[in-house]
C-alpha atoms as a PDB file:
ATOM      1  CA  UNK A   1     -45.623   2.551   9.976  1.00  0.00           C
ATOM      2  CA  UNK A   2     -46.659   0.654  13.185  1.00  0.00           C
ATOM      3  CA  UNK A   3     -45.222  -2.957  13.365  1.00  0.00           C
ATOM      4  CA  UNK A   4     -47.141  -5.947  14.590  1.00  0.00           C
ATOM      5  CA  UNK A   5     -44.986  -7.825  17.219  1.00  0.00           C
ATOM      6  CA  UNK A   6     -47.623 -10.981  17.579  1.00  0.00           C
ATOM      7  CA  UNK A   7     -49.362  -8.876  20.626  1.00  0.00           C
ATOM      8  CA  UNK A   8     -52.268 -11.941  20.104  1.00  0.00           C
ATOM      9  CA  UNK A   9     -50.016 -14.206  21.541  1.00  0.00           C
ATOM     10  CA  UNK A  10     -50.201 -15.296  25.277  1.00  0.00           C
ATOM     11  CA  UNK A  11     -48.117 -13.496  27.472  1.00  0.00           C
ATOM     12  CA  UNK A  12     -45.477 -15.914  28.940  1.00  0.00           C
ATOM     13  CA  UNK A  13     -44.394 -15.996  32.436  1.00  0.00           C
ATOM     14  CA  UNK A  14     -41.623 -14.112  33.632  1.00  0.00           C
ATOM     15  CA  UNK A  15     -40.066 -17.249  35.557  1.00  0.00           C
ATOM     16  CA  UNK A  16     -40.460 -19.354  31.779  1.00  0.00           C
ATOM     17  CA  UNK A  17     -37.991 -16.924  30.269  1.00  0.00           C
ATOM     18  CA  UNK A  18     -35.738 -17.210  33.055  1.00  0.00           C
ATOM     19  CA  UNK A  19     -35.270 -20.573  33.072  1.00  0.00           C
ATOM     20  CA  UNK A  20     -34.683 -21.013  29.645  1.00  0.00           C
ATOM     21  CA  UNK A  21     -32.147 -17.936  29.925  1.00  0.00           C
ATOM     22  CA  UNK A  22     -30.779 -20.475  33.047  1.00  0.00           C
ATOM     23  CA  UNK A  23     -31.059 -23.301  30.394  1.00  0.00           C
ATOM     24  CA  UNK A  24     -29.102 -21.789  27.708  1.00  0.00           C
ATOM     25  CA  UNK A  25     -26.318 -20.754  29.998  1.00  0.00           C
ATOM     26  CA  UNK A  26     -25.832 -24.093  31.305  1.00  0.00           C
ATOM     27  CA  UNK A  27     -26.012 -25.929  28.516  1.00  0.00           C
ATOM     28  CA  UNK A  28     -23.853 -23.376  26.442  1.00  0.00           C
ATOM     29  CA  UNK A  29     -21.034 -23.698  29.525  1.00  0.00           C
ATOM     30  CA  UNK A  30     -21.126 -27.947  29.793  1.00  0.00           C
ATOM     31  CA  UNK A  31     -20.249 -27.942  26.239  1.00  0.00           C
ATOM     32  CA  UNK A  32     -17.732 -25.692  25.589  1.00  0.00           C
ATOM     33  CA  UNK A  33     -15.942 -24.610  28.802  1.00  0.00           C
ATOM     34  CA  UNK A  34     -12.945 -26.936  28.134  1.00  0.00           C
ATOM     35  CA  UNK A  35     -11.675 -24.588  26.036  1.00  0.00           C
ATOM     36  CA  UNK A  36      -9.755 -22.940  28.321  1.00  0.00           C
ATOM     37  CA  UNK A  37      -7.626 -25.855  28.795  1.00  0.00           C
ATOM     38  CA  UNK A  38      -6.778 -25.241  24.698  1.00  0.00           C
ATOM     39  CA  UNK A  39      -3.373 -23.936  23.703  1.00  0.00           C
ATOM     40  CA  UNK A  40      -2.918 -21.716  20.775  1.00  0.00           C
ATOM     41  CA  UNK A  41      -2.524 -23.658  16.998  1.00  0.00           C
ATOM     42  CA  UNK A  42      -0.065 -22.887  14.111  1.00  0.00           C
ATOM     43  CA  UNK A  43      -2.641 -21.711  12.098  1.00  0.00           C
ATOM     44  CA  UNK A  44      -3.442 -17.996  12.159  1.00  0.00           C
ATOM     45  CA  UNK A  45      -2.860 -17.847  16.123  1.00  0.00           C
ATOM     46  CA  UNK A  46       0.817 -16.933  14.884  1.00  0.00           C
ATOM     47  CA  UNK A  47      -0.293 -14.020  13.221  1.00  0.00           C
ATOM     48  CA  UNK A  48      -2.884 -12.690  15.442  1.00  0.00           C
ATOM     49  CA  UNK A  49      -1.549 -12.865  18.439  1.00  0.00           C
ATOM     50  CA  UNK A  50       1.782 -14.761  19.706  1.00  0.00           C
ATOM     51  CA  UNK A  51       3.929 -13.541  16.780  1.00  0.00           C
ATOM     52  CA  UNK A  52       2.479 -10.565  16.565  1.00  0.00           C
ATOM     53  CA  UNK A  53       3.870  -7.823  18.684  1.00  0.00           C
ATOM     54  CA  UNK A  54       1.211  -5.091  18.331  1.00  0.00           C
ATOM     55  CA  UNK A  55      -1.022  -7.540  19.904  1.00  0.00           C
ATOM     56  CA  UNK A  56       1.090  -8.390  22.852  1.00  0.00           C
ATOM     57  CA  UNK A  57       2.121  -5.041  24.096  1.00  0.00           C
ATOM     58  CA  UNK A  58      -1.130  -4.223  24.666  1.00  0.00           C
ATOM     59  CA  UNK A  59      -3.277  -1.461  23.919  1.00  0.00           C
ATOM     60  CA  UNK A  60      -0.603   0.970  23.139  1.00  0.00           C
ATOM     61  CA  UNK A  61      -1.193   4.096  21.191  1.00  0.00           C
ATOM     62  CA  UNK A  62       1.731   2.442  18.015  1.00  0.00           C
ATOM     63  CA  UNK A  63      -1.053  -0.261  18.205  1.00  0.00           C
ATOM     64  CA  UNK A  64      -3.884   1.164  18.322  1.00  0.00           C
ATOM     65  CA  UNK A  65      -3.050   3.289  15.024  1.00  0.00           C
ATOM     66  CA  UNK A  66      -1.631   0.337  13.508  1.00  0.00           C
ATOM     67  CA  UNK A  67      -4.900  -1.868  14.104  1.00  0.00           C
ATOM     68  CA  UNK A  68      -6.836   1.113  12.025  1.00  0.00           C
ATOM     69  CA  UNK A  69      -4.498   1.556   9.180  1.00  0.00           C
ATOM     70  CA  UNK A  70      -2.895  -1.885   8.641  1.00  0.00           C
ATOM     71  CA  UNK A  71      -4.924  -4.697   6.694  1.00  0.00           C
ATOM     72  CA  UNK A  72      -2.862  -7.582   8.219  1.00  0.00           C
ATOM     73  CA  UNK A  73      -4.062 -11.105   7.137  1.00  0.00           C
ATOM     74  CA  UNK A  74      -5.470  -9.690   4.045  1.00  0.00           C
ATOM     75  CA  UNK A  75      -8.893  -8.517   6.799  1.00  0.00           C
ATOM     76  CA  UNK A  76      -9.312  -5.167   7.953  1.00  0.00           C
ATOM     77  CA  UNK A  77     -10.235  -5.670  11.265  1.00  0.00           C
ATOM     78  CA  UNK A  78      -9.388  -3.096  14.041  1.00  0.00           C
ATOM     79  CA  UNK A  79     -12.385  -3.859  16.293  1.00  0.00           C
ATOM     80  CA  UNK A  80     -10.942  -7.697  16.147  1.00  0.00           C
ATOM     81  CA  UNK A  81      -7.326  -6.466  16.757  1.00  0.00           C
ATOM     82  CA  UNK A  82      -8.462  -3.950  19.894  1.00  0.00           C
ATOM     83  CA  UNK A  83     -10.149  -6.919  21.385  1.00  0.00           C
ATOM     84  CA  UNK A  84      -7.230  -9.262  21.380  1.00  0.00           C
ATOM     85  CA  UNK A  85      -5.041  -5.940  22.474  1.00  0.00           C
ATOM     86  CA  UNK A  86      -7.414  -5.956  25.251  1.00  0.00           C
ATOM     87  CA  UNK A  87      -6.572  -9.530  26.105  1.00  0.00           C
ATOM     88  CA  UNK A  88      -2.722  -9.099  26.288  1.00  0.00           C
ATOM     89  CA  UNK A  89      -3.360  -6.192  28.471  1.00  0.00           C
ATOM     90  CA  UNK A  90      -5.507  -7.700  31.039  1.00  0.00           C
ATOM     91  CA  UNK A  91      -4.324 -11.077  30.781  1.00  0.00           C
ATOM     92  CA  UNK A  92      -0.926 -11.159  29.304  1.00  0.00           C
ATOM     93  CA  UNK A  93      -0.357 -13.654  26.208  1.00  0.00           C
ATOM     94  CA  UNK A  94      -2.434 -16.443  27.823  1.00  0.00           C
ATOM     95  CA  UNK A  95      -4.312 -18.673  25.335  1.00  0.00           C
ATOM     96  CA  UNK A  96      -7.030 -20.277  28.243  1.00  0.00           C
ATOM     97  CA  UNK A  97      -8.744 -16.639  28.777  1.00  0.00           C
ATOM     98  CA  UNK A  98      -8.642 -15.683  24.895  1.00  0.00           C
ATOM     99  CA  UNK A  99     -10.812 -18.962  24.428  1.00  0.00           C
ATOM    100  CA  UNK A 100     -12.760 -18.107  27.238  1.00  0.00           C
ATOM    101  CA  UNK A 101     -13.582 -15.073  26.343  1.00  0.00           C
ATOM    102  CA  UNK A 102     -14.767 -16.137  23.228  1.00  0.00           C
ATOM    103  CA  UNK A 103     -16.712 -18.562  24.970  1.00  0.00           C
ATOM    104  CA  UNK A 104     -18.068 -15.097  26.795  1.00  0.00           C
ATOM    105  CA  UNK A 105     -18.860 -13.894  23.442  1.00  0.00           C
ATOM    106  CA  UNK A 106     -20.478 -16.794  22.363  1.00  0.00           C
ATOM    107  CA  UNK A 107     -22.799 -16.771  25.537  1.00  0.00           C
ATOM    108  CA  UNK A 108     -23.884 -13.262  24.886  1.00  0.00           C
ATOM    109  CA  UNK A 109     -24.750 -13.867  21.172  1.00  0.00           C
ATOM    110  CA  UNK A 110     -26.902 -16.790  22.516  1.00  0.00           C
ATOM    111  CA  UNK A 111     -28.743 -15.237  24.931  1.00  0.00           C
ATOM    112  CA  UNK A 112     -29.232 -11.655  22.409  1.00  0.00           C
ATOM    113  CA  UNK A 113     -30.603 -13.951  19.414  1.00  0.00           C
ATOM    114  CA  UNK A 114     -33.045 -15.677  22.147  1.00  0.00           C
ATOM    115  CA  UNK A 115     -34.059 -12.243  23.310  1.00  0.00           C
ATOM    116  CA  UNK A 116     -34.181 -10.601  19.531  1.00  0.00           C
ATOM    117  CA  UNK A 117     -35.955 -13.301  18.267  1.00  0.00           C
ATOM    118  CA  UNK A 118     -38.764 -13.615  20.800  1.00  0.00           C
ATOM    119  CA  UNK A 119     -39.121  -9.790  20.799  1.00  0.00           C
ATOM    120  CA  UNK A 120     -39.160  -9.655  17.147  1.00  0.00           C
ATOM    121  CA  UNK A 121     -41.400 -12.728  16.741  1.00  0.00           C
ATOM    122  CA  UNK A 122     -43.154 -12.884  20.201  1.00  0.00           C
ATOM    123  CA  UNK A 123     -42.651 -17.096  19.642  1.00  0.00           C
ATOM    124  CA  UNK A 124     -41.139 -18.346  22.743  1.00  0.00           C
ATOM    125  CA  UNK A 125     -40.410 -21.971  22.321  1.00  0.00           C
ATOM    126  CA  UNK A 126     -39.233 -21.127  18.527  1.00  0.00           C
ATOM    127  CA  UNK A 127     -37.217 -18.745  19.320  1.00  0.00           C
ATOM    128  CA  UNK A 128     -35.625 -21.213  22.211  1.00  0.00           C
ATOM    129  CA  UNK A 129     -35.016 -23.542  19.573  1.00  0.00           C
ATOM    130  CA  UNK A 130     -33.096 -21.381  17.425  1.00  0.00           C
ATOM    131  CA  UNK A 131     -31.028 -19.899  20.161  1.00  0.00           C
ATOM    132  CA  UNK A 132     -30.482 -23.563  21.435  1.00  0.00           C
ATOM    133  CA  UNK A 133     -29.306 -24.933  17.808  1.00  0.00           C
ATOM    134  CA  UNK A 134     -27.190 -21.707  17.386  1.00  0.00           C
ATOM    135  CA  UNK A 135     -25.169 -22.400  21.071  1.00  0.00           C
ATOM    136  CA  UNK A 136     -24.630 -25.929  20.178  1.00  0.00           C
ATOM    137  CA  UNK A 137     -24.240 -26.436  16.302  1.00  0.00           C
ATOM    138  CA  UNK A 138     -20.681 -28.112  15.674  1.00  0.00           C
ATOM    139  CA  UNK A 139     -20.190 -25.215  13.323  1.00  0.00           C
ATOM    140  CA  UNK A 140     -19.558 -23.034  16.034  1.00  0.00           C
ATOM    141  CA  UNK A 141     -16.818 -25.197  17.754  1.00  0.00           C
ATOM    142  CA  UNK A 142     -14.182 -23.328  15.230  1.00  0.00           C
ATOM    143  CA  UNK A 143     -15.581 -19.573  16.146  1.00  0.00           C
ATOM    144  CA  UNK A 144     -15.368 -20.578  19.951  1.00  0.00           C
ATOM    145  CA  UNK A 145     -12.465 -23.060  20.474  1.00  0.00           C
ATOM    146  CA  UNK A 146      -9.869 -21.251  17.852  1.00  0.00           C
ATOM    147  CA  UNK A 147      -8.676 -17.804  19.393  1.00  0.00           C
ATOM    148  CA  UNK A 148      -7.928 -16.017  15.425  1.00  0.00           C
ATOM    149  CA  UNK A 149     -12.004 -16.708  15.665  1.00  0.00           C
ATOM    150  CA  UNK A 150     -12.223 -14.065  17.772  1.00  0.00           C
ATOM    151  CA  UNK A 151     -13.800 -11.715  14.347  1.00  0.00           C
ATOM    152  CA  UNK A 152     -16.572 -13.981  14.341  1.00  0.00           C
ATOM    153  CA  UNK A 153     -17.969 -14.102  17.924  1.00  0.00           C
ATOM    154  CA  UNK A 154     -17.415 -10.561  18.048  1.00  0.00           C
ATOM    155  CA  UNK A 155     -18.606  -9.235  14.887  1.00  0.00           C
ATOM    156  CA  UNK A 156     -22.554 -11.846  15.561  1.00  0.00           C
ATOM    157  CA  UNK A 157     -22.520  -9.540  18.708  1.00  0.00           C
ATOM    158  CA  UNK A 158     -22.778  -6.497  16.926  1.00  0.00           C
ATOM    159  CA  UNK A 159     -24.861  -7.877  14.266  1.00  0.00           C
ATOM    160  CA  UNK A 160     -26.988  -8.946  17.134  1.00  0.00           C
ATOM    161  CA  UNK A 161     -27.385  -5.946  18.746  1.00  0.00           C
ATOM    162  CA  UNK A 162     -27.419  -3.848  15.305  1.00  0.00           C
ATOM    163  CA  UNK A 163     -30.981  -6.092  14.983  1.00  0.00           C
ATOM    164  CA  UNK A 164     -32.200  -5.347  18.854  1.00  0.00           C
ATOM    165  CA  UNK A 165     -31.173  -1.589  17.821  1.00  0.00           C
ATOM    166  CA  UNK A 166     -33.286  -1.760  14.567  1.00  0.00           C
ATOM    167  CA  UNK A 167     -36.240  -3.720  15.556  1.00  0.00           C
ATOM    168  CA  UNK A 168     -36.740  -0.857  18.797  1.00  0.00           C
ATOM    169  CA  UNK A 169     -36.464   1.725  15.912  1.00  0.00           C
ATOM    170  CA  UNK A 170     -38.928   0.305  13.577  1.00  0.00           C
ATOM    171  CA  UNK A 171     -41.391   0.075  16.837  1.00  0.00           C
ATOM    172  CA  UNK A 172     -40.785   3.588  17.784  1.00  0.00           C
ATOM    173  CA  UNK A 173     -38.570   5.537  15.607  1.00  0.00           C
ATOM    174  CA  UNK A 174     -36.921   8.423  16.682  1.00  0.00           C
ATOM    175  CA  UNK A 175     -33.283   9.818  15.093  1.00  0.00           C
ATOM    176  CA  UNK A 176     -31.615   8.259  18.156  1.00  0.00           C
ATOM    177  CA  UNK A 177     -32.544   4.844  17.417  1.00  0.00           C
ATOM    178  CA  UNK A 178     -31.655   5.388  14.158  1.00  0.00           C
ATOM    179  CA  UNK A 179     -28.192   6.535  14.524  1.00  0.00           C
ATOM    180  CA  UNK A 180     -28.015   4.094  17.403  1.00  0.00           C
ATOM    181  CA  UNK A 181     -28.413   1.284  15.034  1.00  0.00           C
ATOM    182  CA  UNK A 182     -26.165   2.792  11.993  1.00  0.00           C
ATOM    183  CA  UNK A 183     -23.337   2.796  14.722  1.00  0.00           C
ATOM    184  CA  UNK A 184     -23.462  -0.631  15.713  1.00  0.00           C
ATOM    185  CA  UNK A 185     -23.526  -2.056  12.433  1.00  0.00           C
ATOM    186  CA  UNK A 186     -20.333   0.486  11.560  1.00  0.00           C
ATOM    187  CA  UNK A 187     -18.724  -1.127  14.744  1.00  0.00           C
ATOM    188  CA  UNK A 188     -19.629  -5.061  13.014  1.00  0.00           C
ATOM    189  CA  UNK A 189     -17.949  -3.892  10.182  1.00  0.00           C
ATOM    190  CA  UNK A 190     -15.093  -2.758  12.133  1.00  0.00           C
ATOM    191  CA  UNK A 191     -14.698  -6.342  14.069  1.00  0.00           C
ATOM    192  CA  UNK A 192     -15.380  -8.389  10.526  1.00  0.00           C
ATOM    193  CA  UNK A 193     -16.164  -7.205   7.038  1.00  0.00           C
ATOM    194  CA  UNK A 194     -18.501 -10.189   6.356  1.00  0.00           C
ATOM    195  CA  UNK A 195     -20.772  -7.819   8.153  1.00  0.00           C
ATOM    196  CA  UNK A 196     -21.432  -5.577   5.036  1.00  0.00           C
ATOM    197  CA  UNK A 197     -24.511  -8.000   3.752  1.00  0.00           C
ATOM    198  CA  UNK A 198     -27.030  -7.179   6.959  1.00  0.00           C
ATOM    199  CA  UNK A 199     -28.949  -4.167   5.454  1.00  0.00           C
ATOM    200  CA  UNK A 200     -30.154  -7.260   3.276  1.00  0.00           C
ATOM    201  CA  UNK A 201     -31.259  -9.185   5.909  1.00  0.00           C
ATOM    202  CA  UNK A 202     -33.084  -5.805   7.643  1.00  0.00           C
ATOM    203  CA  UNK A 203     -34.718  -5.723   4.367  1.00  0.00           C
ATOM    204  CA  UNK A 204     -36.377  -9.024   4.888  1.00  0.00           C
ATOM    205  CA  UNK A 205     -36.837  -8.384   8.730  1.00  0.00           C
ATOM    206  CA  UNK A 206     -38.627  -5.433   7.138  1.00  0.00           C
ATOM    207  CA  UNK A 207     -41.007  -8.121   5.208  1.00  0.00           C
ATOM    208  CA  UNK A 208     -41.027 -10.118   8.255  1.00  0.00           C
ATOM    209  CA  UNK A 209     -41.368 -10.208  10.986  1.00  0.00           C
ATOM    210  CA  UNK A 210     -41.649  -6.523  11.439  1.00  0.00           C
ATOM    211  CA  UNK A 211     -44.167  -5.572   8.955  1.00  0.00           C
ATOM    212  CA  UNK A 212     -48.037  -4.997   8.966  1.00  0.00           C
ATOM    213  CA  UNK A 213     -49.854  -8.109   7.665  1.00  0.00           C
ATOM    214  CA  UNK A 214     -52.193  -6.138   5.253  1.00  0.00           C
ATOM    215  CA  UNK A 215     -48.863  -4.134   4.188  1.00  0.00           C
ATOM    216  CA  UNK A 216     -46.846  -7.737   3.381  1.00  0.00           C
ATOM    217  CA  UNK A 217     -49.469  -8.501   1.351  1.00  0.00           C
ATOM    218  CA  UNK A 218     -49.642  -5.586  -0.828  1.00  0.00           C
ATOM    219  CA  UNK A 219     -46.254  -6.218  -1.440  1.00  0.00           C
ATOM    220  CA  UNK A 220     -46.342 -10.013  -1.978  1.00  0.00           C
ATOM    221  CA  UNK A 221     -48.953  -8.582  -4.415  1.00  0.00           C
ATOM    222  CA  UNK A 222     -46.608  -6.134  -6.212  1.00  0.00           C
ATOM    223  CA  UNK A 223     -43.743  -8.016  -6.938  1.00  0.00           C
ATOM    224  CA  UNK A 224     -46.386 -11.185  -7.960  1.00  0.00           C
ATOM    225  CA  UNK A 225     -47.820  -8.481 -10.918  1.00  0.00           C
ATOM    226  CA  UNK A 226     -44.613  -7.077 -11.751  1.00  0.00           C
ATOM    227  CA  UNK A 227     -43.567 -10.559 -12.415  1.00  0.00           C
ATOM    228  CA  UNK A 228     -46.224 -11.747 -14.273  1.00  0.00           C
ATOM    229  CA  UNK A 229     -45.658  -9.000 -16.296  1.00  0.00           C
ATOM    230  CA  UNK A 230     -42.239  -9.285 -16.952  1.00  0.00           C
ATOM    231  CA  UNK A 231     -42.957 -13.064 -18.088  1.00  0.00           C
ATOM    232  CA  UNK A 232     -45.864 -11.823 -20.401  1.00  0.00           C
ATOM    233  CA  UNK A 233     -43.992  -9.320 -22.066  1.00  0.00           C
ATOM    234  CA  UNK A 234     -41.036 -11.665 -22.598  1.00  0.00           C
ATOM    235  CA  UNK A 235     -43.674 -14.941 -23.970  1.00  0.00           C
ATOM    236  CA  UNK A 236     -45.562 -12.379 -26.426  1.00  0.00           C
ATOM    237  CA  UNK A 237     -41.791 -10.521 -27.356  1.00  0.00           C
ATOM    238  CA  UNK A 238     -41.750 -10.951 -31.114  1.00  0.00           C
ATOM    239  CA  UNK A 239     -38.494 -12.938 -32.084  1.00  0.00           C
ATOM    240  CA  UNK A 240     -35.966 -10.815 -34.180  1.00  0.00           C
END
């Protein structure tokens, strides 16, 4: 099945994207990069990182096993636990470049779901809008300015590029692509759990924007019978 990626629409300038790339950085950076002036808080940060010996020795071998076979917190999370591992290792138990790089994160996811959406949808500005909204909502203070966040930013990365992954395999599929795209959304799972509801959403990425026009309607069709039916039966049902 061929998918229609709005090829009708005008073909925008490469300097256009650019600049709104430029604009989202910017933007994205003014509002949050006083984070790495924050401090860790006594709620959560105790437990994932500055009381929390596994993750300030680094990424040992004791720690590595014990972020894969430990559910601390009540989360399984060893993708989450690596990452803050990672961040002892480099830069020792300092709180201003775990917020940063969450920032990091947070700049990556903005600029992926810019780049997914328009190649998904082909809509430039709409796609700006959504990437712009997502970088700046006040709901994403918490995931950026609050280091235990760390699941969140991390795990929208992978369920970012899990969707890049899928949307090049529905264009041209190949068992590459495919396996390409199970492994990322393994490695969401890994980094937050939450993840396990986005084969639901590739189902309706399936419906749109990825499908055939004439094909969304035969389905739009389908389920609009299969309803009517159900109702029908259910009215004329003869009460016991």
């Amino acid at each position: 099945m061929q998918s229609n990626f709005n090829t009708k629409l005008k073909p925008q300038t490469g300097f256009l994207i650019l600049s709104i790339y430029f604009a989202l950085v910017l933007s994205t950076m003014l509002v949050f990069w006083q984070v790495s002036n924050f401090d860790f808080i006594n709620y959560d940060d105790n437990d994932y990182v500055f009381e929390n010996l596994h993750v300030l020795n680094g990424l040992t071998p004791g720690g590595i096993i014990w972020a894969f076979t430990t559910p601390n917190t009540g989360n399984w999370l060893p993708l989450t636990w690596l990452s803050l591992m990672l961040d002892c290792q480099l830069f020792g138990p300092n709180p201003g470049w775990m917020h940063l790089i969450n920032l990091l994160l947070h700049l990556v996811n903005t600029l992926l779901l810019f780049a997914v959406l328009k190649k998904m949808t082909g809509a430039l500005w709409p796609s700006a809008f959504v990437a712009t909204a997502f970088a700046l909502h006040p709901m994403h203070v918490e995931s950026v300015a609050w280091i235990t966040e760390r699941k969140d930013v991390l795990s929208i990365l992978f369920l970012l590029l899990t969707l890049a992954a899928y949307v090049s395999y529905v264009r041209r599929r190949s068992l590459v692509r495919y396996l390409l795209t199970v492994l990322l959304f393994a490695s969401g799972l890994l980094a937050k759990p939450m993840l396990v509801t986005l084969p639901f959403l590739l189902l309706l990425l399936d419906y749109w924007p990825l499908t055939e026009a004439d094909i969304k309607r035969d389905v739009s069709r389908i389920l609009g019978e299969s309803f009517c039916c159900n109702c029908t039966g259910f009215i004329r049902r003869p009460a016991c």
